[in-house]
PDB file of N, CA and C in Angstrom:
ATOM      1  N   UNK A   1     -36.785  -8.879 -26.688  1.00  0.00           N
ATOM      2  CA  UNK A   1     -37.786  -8.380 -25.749  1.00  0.00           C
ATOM      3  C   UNK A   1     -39.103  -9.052 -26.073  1.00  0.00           C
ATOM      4  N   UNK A   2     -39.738  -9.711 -25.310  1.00  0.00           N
ATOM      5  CA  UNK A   2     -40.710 -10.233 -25.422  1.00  0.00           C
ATOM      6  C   UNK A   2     -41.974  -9.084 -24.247  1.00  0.00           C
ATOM      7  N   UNK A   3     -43.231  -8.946 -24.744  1.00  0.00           N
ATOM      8  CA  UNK A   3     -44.150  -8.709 -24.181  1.00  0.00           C
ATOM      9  C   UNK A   3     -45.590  -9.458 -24.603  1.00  0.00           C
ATOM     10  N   UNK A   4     -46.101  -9.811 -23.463  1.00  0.00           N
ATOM     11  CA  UNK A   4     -47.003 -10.929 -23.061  1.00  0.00           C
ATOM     12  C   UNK A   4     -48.544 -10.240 -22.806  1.00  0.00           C
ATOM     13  N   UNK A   5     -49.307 -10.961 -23.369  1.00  0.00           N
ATOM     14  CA  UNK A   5     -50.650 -10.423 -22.975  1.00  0.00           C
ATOM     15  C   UNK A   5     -50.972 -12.070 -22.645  1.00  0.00           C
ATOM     16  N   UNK A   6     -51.819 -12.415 -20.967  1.00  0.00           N
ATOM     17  CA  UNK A   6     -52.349 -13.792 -20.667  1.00  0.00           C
ATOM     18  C   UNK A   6     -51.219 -14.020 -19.553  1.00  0.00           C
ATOM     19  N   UNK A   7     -51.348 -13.972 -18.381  1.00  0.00           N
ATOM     20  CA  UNK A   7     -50.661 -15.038 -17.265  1.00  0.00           C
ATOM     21  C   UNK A   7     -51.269 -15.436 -16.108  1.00  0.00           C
ATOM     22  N   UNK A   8     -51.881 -16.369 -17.074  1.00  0.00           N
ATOM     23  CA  UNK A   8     -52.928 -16.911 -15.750  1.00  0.00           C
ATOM     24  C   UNK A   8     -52.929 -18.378 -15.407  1.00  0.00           C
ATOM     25  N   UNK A   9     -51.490 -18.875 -15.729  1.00  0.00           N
ATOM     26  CA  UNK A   9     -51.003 -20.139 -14.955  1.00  0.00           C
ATOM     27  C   UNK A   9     -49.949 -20.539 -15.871  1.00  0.00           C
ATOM     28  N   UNK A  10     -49.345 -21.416 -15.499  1.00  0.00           N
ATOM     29  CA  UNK A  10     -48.600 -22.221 -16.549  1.00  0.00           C
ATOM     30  C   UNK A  10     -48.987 -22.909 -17.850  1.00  0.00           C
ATOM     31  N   UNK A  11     -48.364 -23.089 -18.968  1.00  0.00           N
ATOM     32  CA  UNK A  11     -48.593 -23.852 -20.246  1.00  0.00           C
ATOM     33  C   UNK A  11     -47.450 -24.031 -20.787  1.00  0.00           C
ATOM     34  N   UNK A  12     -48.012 -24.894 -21.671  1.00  0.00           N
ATOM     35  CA  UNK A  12     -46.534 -25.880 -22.326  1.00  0.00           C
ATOM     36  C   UNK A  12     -46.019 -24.759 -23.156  1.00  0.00           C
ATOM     37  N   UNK A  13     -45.284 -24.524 -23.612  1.00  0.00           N
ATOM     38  CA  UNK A  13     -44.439 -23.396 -24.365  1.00  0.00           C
ATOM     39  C   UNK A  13     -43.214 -24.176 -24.926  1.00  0.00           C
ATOM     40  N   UNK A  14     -43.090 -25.220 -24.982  1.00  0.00           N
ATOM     41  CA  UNK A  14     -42.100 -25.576 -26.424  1.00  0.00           C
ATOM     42  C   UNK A  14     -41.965 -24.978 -27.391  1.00  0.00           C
ATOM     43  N   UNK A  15     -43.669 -25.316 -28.262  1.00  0.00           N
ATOM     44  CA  UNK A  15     -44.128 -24.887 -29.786  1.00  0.00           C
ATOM     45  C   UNK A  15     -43.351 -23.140 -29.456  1.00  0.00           C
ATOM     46  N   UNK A  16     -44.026 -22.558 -28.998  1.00  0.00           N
ATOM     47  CA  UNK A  16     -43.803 -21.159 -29.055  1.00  0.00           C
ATOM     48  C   UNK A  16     -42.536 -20.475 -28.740  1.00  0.00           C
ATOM     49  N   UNK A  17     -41.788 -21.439 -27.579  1.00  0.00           N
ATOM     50  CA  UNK A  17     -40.068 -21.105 -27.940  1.00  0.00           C
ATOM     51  C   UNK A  17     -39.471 -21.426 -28.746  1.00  0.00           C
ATOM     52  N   UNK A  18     -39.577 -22.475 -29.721  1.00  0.00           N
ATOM     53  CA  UNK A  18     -39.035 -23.404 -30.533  1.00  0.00           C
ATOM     54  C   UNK A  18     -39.324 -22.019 -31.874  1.00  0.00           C
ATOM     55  N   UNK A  19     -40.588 -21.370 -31.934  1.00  0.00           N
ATOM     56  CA  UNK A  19     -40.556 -20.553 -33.084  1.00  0.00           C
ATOM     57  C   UNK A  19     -39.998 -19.137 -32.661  1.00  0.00           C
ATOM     58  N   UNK A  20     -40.140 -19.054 -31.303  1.00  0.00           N
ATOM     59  CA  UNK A  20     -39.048 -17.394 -31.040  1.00  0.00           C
ATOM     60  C   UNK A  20     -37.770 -17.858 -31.247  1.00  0.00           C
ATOM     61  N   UNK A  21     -37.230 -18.570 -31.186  1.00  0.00           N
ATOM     62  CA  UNK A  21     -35.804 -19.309 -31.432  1.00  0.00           C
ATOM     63  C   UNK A  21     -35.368 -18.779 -32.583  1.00  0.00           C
ATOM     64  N   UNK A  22     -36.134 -19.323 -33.690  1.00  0.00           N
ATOM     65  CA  UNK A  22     -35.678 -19.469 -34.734  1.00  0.00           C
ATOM     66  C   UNK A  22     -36.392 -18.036 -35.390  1.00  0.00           C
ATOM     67  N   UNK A  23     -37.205 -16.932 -34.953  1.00  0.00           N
ATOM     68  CA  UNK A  23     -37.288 -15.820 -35.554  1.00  0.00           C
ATOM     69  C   UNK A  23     -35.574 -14.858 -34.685  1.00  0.00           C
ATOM     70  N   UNK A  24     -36.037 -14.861 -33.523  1.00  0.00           N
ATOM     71  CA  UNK A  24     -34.414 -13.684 -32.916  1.00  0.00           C
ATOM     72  C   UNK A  24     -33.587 -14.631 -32.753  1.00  0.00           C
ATOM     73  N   UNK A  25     -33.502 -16.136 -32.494  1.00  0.00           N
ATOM     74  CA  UNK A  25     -32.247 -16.638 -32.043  1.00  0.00           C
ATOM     75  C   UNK A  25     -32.492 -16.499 -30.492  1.00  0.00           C
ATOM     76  N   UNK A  26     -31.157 -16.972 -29.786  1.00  0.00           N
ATOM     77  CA  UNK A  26     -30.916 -17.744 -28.448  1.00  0.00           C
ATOM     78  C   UNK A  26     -29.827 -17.511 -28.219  1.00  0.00           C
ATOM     79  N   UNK A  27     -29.581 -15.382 -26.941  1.00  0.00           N
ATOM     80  CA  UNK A  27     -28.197 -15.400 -26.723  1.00  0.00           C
ATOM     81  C   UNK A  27     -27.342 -16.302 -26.189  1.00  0.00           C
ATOM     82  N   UNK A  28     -27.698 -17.166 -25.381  1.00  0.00           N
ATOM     83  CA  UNK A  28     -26.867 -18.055 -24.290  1.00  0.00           C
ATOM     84  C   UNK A  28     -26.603 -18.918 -25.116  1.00  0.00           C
ATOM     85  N   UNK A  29     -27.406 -19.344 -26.180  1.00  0.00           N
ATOM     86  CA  UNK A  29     -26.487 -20.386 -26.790  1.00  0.00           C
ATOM     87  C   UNK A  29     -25.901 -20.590 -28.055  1.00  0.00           C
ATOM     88  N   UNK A  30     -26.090 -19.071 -28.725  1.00  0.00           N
ATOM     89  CA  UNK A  30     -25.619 -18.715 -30.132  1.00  0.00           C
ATOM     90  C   UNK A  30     -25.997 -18.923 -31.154  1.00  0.00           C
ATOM     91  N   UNK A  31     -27.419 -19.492 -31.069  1.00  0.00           N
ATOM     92  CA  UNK A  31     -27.947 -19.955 -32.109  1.00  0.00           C
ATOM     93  C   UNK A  31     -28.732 -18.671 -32.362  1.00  0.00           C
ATOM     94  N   UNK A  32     -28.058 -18.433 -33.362  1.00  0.00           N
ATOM     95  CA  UNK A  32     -28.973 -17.007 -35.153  1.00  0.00           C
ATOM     96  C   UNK A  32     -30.131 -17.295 -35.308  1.00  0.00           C
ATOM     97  N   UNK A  33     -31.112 -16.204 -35.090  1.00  0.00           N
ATOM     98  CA  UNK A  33     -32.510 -16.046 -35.430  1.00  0.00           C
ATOM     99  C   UNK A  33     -32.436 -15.056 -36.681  1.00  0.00           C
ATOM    100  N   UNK A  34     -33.869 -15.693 -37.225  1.00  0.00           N
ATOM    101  CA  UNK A  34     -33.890 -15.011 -38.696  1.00  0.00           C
ATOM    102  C   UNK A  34     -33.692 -13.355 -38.632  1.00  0.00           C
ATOM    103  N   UNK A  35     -34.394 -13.320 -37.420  1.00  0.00           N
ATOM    104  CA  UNK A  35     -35.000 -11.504 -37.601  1.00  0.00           C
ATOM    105  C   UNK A  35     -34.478 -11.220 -35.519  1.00  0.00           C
ATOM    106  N   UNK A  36     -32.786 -11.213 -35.473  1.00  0.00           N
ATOM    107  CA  UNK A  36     -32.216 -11.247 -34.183  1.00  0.00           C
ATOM    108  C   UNK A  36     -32.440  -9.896 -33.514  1.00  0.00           C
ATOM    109  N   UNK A  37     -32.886  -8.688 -34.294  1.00  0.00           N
ATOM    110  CA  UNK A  37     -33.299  -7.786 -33.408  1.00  0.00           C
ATOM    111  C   UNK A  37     -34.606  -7.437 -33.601  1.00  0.00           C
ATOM    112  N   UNK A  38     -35.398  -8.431 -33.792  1.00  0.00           N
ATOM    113  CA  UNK A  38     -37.124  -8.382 -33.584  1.00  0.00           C
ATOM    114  C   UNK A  38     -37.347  -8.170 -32.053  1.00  0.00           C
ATOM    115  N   UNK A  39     -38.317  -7.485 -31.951  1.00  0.00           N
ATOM    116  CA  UNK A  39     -39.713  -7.157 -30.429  1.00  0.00           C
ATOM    117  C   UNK A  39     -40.504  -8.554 -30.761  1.00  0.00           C
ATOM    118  N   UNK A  40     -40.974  -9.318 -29.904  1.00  0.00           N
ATOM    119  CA  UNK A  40     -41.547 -10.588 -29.646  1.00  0.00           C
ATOM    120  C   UNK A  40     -43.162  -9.901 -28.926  1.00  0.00           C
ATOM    121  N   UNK A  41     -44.090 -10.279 -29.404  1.00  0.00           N
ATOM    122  CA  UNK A  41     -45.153 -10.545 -28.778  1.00  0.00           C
ATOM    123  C   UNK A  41     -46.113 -11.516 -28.258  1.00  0.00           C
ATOM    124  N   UNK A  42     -46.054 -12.172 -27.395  1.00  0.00           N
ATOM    125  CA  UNK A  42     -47.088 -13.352 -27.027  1.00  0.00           C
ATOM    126  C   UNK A  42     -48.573 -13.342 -26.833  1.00  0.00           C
ATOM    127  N   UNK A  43     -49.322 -13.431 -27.519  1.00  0.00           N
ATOM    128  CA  UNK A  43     -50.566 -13.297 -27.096  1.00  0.00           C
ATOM    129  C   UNK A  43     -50.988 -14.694 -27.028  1.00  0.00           C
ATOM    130  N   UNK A  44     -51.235 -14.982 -25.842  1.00  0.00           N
ATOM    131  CA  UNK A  44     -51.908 -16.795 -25.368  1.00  0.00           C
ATOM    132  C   UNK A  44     -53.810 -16.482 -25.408  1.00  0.00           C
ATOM    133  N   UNK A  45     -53.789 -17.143 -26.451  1.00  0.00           N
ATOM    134  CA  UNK A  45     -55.538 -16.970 -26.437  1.00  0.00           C
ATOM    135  C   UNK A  45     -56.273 -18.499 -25.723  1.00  0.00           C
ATOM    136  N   UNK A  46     -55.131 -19.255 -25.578  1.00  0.00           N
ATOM    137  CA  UNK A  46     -55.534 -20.509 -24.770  1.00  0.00           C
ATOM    138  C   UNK A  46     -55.886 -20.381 -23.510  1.00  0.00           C
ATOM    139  N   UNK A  47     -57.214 -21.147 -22.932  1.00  0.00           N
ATOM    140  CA  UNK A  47     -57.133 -20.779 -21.298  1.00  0.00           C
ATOM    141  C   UNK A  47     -57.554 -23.362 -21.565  1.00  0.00           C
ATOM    142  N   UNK A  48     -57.713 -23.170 -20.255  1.00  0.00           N
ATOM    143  CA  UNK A  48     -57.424 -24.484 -19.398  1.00  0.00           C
ATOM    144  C   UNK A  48     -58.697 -24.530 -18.650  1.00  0.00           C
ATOM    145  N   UNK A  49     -59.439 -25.930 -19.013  1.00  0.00           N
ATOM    146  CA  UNK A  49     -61.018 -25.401 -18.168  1.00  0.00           C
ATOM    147  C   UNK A  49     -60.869 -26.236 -17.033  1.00  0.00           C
ATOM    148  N   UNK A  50     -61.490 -26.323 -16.001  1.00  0.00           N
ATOM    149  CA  UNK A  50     -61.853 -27.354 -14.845  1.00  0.00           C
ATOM    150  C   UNK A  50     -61.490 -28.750 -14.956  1.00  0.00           C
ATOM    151  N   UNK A  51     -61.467 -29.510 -16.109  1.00  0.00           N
ATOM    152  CA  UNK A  51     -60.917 -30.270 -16.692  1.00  0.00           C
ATOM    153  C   UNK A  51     -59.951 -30.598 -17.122  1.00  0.00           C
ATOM    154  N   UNK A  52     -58.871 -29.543 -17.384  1.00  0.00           N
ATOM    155  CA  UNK A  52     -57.586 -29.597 -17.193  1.00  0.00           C
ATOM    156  C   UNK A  52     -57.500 -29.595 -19.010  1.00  0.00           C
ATOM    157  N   UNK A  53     -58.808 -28.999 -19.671  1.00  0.00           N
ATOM    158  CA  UNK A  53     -58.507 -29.287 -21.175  1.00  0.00           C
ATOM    159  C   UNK A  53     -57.934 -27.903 -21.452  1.00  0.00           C
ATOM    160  N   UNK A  54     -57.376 -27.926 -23.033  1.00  0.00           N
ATOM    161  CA  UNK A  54     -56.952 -26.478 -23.004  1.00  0.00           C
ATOM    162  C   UNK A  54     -58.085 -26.466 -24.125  1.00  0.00           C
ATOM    163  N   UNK A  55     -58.309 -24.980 -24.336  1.00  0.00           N
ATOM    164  CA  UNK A  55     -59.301 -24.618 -25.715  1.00  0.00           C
ATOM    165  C   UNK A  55     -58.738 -23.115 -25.556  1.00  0.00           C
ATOM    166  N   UNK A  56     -59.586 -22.903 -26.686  1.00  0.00           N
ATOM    167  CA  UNK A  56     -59.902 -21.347 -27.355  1.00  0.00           C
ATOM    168  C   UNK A  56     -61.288 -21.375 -27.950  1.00  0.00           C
ATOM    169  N   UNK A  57     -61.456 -19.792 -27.242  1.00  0.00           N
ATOM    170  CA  UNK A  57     -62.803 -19.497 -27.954  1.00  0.00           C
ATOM    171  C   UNK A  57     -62.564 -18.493 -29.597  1.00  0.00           C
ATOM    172  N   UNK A  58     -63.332 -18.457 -30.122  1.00  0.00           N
ATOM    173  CA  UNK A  58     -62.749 -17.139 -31.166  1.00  0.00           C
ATOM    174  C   UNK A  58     -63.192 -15.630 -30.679  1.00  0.00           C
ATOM    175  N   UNK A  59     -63.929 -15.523 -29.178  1.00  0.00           N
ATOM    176  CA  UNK A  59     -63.353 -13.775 -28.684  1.00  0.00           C
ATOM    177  C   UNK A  59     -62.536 -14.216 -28.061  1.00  0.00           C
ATOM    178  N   UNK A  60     -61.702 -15.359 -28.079  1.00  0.00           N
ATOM    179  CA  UNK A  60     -60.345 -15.830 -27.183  1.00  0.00           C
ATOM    180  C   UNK A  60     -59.224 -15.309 -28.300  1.00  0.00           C
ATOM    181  N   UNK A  61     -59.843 -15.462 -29.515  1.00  0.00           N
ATOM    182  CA  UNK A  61     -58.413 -15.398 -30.708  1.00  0.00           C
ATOM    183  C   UNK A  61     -58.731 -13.500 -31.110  1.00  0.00           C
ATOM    184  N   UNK A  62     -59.824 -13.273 -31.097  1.00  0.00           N
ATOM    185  CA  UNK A  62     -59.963 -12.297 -31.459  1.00  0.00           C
ATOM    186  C   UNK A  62     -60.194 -11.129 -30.420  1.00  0.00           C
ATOM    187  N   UNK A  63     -59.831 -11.010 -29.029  1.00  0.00           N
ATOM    188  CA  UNK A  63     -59.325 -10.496 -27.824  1.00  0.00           C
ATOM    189  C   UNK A  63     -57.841 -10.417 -28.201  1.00  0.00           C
ATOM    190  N   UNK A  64     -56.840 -11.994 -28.328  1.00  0.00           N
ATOM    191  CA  UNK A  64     -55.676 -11.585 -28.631  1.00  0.00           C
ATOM    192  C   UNK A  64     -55.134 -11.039 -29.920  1.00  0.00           C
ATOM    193  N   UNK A  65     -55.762 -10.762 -31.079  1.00  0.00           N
ATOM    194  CA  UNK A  65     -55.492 -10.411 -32.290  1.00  0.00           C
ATOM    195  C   UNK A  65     -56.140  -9.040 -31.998  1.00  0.00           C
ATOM    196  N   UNK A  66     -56.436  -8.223 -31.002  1.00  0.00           N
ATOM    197  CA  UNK A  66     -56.776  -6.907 -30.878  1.00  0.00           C
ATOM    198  C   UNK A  66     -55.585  -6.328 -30.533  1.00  0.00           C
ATOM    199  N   UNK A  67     -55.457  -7.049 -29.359  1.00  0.00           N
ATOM    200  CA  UNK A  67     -54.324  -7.267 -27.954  1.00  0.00           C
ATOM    201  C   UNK A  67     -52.752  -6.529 -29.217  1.00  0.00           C
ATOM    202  N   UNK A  68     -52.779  -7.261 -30.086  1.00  0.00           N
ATOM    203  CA  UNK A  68     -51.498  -7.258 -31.192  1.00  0.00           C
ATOM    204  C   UNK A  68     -51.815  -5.815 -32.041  1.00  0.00           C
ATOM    205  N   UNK A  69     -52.774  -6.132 -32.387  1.00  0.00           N
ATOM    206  CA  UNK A  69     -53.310  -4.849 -33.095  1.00  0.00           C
ATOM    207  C   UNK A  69     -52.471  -3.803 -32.590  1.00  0.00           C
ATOM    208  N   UNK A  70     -53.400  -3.559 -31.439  1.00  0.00           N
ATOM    209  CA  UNK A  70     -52.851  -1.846 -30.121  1.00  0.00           C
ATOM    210  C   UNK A  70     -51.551  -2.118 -30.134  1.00  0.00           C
ATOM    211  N   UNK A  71     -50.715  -3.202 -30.088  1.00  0.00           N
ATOM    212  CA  UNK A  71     -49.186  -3.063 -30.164  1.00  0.00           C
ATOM    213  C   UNK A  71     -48.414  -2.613 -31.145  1.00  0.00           C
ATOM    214  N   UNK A  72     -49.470  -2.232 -32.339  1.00  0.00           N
ATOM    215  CA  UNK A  72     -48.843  -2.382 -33.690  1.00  0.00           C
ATOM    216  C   UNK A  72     -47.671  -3.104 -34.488  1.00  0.00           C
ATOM    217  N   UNK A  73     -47.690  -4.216 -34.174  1.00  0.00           N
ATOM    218  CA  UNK A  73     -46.932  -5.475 -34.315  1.00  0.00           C
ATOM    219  C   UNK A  73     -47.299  -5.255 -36.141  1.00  0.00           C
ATOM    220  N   UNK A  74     -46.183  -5.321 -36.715  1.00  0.00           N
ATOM    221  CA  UNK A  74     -46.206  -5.874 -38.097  1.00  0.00           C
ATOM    222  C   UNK A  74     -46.280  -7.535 -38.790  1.00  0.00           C
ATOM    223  N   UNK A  75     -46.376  -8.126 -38.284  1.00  0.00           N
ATOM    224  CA  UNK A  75     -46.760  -9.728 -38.787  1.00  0.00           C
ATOM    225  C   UNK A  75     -47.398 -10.488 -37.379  1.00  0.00           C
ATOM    226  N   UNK A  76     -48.201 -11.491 -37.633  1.00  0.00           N
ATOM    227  CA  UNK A  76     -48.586 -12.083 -36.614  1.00  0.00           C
ATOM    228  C   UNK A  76     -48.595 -13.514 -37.277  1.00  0.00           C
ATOM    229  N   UNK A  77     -48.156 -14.281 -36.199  1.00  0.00           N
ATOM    230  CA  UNK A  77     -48.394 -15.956 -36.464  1.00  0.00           C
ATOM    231  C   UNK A  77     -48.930 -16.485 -35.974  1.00  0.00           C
ATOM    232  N   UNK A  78     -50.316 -17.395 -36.451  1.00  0.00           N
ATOM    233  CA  UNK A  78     -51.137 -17.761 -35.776  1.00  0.00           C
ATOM    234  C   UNK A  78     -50.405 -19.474 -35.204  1.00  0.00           C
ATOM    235  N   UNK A  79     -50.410 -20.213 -34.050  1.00  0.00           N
ATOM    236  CA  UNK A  79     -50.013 -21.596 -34.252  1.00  0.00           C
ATOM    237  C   UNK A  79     -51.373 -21.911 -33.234  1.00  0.00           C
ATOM    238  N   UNK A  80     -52.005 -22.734 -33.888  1.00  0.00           N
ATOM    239  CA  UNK A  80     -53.230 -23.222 -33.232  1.00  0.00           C
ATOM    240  C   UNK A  80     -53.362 -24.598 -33.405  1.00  0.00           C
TER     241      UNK A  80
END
C-alpha cells in the first residue's frame, strides 16, 4: 500500500520504484522485498518550475517530513 502526499504532474520515478522494490518487493513479478508487508509512503518534496527544472525548497523537505510525521511512519529515507 502506498500513500502519496504531492500530485501535481508527472516525474521520473525510477529512483523511487527501484527502492520500493527492493524494501516490499514486486507481486507480478516475484521479486522479495526486504520488509514485503511494509505501508509505503511517498512524500515528493520536488516541484518543476516554468523552466522545466526540478528543485526543492527546504519548507519543500520540511512540509514533506511533517506530511510523514502525521502518518507516523517509523523510518524515513531521504533520496535527494
Amino acid at each position: 500500500v502506498i500513500q502519496r502526499l504531492g500530485d501535481d504532474g508527472p516525474r521520473a520515478t525510477e529512483h523511487g520504484t527501484a527502492v520500493a522494490t527492493l524494501l516490499v518487493g514486486q507481486t507480478a513479478g516475484g521479486v522479495a522485498g526486504l520488509l514485503p508487508q511494509a505501508r509505503l509512503y511517498a512524500a515528493d518534496a520536488f516541484t518543476v518550475d516554468a523552466d522545466g527544472k526540478v528543485h526543492a525548497t527546504s519548507v519543500d523537505l520540511v512540509r514533506a517530513l511533517d506530511w510523514l510525521l502525521a502518518q507516523r511512519v517509523d523510518v524515513i529515507n531521504l533520496s535527494l
